[in-house]
C-alpha atoms as a PDB file:
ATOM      1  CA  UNK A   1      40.530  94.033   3.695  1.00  0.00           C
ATOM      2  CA  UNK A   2      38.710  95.266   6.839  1.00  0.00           C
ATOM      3  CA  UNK A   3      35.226  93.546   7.296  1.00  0.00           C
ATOM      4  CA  UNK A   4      33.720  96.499   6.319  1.00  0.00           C
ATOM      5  CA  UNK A   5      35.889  96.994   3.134  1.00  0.00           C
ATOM      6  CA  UNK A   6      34.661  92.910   2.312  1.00  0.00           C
ATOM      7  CA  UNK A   7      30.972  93.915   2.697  1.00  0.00           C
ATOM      8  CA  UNK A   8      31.731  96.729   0.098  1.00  0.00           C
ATOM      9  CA  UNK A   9      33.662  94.531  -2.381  1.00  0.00           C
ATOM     10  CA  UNK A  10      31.056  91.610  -2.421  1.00  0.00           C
ATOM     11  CA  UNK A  11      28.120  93.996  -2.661  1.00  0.00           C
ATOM     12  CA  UNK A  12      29.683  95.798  -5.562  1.00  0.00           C
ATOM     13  CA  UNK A  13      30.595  92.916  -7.395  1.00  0.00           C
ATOM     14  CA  UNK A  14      28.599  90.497 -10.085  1.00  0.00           C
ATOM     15  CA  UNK A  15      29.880  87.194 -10.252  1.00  0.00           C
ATOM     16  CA  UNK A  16      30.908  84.853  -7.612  1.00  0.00           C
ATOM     17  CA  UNK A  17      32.846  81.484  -9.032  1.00  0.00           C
ATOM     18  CA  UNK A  18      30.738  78.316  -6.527  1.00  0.00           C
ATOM     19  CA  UNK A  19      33.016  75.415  -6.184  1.00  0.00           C
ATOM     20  CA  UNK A  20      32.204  72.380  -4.109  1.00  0.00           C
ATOM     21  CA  UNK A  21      33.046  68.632  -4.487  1.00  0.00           C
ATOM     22  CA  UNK A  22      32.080  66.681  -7.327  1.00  0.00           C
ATOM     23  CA  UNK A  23      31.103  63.076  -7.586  1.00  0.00           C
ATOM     24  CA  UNK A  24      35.010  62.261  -8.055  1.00  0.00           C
ATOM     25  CA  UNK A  25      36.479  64.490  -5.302  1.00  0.00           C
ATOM     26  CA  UNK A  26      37.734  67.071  -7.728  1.00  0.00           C
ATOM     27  CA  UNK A  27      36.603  70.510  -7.330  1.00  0.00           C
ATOM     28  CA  UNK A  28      33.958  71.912  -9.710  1.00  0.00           C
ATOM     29  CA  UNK A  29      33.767  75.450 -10.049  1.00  0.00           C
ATOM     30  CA  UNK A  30      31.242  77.747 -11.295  1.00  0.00           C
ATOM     31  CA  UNK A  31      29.676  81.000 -11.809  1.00  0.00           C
ATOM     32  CA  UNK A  32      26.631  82.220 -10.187  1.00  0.00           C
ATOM     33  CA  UNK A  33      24.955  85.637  -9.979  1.00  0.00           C
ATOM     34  CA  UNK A  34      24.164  86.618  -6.548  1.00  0.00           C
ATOM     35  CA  UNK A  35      22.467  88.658  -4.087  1.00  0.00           C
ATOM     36  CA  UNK A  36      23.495  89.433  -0.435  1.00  0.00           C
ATOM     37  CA  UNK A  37      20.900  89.015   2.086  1.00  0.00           C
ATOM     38  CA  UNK A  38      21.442  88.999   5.895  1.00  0.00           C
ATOM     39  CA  UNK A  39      25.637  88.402   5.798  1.00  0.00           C
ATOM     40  CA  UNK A  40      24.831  85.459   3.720  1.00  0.00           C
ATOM     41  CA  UNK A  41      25.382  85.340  -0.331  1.00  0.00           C
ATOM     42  CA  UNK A  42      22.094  83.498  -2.194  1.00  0.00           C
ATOM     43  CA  UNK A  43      22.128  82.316  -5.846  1.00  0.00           C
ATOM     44  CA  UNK A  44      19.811  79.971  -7.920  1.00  0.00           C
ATOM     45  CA  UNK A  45      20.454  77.278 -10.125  1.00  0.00           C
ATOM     46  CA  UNK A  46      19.119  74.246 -11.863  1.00  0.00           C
ATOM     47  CA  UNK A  47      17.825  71.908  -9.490  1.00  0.00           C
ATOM     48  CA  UNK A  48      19.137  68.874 -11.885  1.00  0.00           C
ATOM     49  CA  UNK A  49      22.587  70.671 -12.069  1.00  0.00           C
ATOM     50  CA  UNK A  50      25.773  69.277 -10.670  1.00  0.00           C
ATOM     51  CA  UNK A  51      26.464  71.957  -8.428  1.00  0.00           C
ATOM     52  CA  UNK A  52      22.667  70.820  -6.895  1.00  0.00           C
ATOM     53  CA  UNK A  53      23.755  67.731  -6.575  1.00  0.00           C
ATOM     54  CA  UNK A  54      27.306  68.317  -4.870  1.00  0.00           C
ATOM     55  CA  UNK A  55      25.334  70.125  -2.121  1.00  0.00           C
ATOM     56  CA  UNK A  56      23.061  67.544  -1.392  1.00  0.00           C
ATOM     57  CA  UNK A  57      25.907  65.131  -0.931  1.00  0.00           C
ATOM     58  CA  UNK A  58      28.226  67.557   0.870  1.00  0.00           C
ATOM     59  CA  UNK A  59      26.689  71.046   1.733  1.00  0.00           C
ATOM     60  CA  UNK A  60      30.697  72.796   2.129  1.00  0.00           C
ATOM     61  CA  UNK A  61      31.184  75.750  -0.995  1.00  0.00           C
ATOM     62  CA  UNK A  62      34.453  77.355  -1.061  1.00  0.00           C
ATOM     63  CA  UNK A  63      33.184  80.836  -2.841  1.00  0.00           C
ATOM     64  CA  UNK A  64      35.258  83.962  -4.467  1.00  0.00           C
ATOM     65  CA  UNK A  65      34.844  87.054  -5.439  1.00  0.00           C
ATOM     66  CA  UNK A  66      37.653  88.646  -7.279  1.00  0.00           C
ATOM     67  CA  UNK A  67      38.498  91.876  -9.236  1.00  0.00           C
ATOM     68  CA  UNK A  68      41.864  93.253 -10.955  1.00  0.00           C
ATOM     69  CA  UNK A  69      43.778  92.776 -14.408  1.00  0.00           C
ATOM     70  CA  UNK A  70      47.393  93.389 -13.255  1.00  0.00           C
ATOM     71  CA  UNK A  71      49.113  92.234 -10.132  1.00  0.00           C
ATOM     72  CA  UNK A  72      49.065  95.626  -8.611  1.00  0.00           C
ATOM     73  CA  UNK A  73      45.283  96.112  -9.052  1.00  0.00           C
ATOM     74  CA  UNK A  74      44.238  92.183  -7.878  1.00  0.00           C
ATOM     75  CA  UNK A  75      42.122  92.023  -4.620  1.00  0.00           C
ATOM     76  CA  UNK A  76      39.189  89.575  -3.859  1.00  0.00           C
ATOM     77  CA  UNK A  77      37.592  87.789  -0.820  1.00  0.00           C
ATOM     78  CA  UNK A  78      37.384  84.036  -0.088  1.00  0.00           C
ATOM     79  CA  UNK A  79      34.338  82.735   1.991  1.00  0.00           C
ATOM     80  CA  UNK A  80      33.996  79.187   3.049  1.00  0.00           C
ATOM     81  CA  UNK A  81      30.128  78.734   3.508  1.00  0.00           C
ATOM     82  CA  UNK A  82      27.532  76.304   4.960  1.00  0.00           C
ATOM     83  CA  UNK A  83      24.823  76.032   1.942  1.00  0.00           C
ATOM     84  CA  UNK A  84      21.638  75.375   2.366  1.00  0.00           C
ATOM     85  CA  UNK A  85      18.650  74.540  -0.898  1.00  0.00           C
ATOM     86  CA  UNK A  86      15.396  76.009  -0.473  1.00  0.00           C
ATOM     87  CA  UNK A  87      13.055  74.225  -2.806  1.00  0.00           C
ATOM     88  CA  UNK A  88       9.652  76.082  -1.501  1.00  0.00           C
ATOM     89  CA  UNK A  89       7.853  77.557  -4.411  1.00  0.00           C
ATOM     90  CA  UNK A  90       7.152  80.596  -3.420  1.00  0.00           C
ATOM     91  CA  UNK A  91      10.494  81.340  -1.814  1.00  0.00           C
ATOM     92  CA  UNK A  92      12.640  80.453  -5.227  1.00  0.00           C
ATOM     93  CA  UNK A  93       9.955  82.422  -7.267  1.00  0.00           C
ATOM     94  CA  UNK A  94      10.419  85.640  -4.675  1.00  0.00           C
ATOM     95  CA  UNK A  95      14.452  85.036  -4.612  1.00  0.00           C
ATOM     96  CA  UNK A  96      14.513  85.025  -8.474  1.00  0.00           C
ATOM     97  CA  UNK A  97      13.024  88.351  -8.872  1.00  0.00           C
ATOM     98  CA  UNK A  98      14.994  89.748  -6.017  1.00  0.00           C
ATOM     99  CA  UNK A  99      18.062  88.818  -8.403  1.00  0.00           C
ATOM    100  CA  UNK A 100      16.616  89.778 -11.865  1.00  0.00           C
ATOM    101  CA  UNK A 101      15.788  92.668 -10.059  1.00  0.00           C
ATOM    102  CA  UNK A 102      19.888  93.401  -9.212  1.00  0.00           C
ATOM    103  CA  UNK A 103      21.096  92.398 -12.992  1.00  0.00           C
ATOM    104  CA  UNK A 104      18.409  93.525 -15.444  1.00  0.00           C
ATOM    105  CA  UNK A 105      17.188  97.011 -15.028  1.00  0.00           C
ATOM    106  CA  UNK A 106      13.675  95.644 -17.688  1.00  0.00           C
ATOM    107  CA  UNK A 107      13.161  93.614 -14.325  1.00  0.00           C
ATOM    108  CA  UNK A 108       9.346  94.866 -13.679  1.00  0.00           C
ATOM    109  CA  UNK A 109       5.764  94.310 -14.755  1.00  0.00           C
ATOM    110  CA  UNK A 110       4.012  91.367 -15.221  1.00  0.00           C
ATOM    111  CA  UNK A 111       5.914  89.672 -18.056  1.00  0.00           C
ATOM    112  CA  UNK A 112       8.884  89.796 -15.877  1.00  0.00           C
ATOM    113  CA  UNK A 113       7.341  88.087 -12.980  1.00  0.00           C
ATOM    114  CA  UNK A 114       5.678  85.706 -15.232  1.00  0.00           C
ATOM    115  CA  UNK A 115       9.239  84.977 -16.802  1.00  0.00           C
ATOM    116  CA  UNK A 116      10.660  84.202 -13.204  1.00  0.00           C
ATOM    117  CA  UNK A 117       7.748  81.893 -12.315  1.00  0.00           C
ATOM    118  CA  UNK A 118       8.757  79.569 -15.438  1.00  0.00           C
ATOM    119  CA  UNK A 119      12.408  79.543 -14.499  1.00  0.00           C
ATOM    120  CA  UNK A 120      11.745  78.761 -11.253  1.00  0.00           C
ATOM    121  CA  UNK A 121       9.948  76.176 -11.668  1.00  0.00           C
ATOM    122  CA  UNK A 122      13.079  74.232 -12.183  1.00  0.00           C
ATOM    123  CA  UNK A 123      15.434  75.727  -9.882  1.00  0.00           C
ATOM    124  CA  UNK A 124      16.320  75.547  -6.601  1.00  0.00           C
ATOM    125  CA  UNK A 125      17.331  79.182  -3.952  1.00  0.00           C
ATOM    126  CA  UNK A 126      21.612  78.542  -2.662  1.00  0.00           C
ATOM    127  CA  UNK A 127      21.241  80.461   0.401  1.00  0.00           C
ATOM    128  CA  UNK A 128      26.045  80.128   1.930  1.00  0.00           C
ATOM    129  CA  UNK A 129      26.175  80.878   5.383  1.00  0.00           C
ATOM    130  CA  UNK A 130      29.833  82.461   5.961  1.00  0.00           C
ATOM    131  CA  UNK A 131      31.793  80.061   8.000  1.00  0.00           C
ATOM    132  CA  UNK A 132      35.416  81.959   7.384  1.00  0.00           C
ATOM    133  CA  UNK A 133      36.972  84.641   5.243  1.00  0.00           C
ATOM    134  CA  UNK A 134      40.167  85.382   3.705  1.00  0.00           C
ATOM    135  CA  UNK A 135      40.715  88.566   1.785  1.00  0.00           C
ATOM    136  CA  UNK A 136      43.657  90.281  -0.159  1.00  0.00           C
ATOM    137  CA  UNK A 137      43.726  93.379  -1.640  1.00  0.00           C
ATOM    138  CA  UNK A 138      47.142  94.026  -3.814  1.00  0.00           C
ATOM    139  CA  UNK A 139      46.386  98.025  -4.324  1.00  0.00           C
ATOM    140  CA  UNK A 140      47.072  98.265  -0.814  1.00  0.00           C
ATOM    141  CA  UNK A 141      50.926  96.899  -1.145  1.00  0.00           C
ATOM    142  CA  UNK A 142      52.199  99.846  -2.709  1.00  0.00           C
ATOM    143  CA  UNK A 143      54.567  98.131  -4.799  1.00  0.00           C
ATOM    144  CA  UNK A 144      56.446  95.878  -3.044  1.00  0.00           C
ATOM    145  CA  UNK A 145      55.632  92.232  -3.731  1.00  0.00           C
END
């Protein structure tokens, strides 16, 4: 994909799978809803959770975004990122309603900010700075594989 075609893809997209390095060495993946901001992909999470902790240790995520049910369709990008927590109060409470915001269209009013401020309480912002990117899109083989 060109680097515009990427931008597209990840912006359309919902999930992104997080893996870094766990206690053990062994990669552990998950998924994480996510907002582009700036060239750089931000999620929350729990600060307690294992991801969390894998960062502060080691702050390399491999990240990937992927689409497709059959071979022919499969396409998806591949970022290597620099991540970075943001613990500030404010900034985690502002992030989480800037991603609410992109995955629940009931995302307004004062309940709903409320609801964020109690969630974030216990979380922490993921801002990945793209290092690299690999891409493949299969649609664009026209049949021969």
């Amino acid at each position: 994909m060109s680097p515009e075609e990427q931008a597209s893809f990840v912006a359309a997209q919902r999930v992104v799978i997080c893996a870094t390095l766990g206690p053990r060495g062994w990669p552990h993946l998950m998924p994480l809803w996510y907002v582009v901001r700036d060239n750089d992909l931000w999620a929350w999470s729990y600060a307690k959770s294992q991801k969390v902790r894998n960062i502060e240790r080691d702050p390399r995520a491999t990240l990937q975004i992927e689409d497709g049910e059959r071979y022919e369709e499969l396409r998806g990008v591949m970022i290597e990122a620099d991540s970075t927590l943001h613990r500030d109060p404010e900034l985690v409470i502002e992030f989480g309603a800037e991603l609410m915001r992109r995955y629940r269209a009931d995302a307004t009013g004062p309940e709903f900010i409320d609801v964020v401020r109690a969630q974030a309480a216990k979380r922490v912002a993921l801002q990945f700075t793209v290092r690299r990117v690999a891409s493949w899109d299969h649609r664009k083989l026209g049949g021969a594989y």
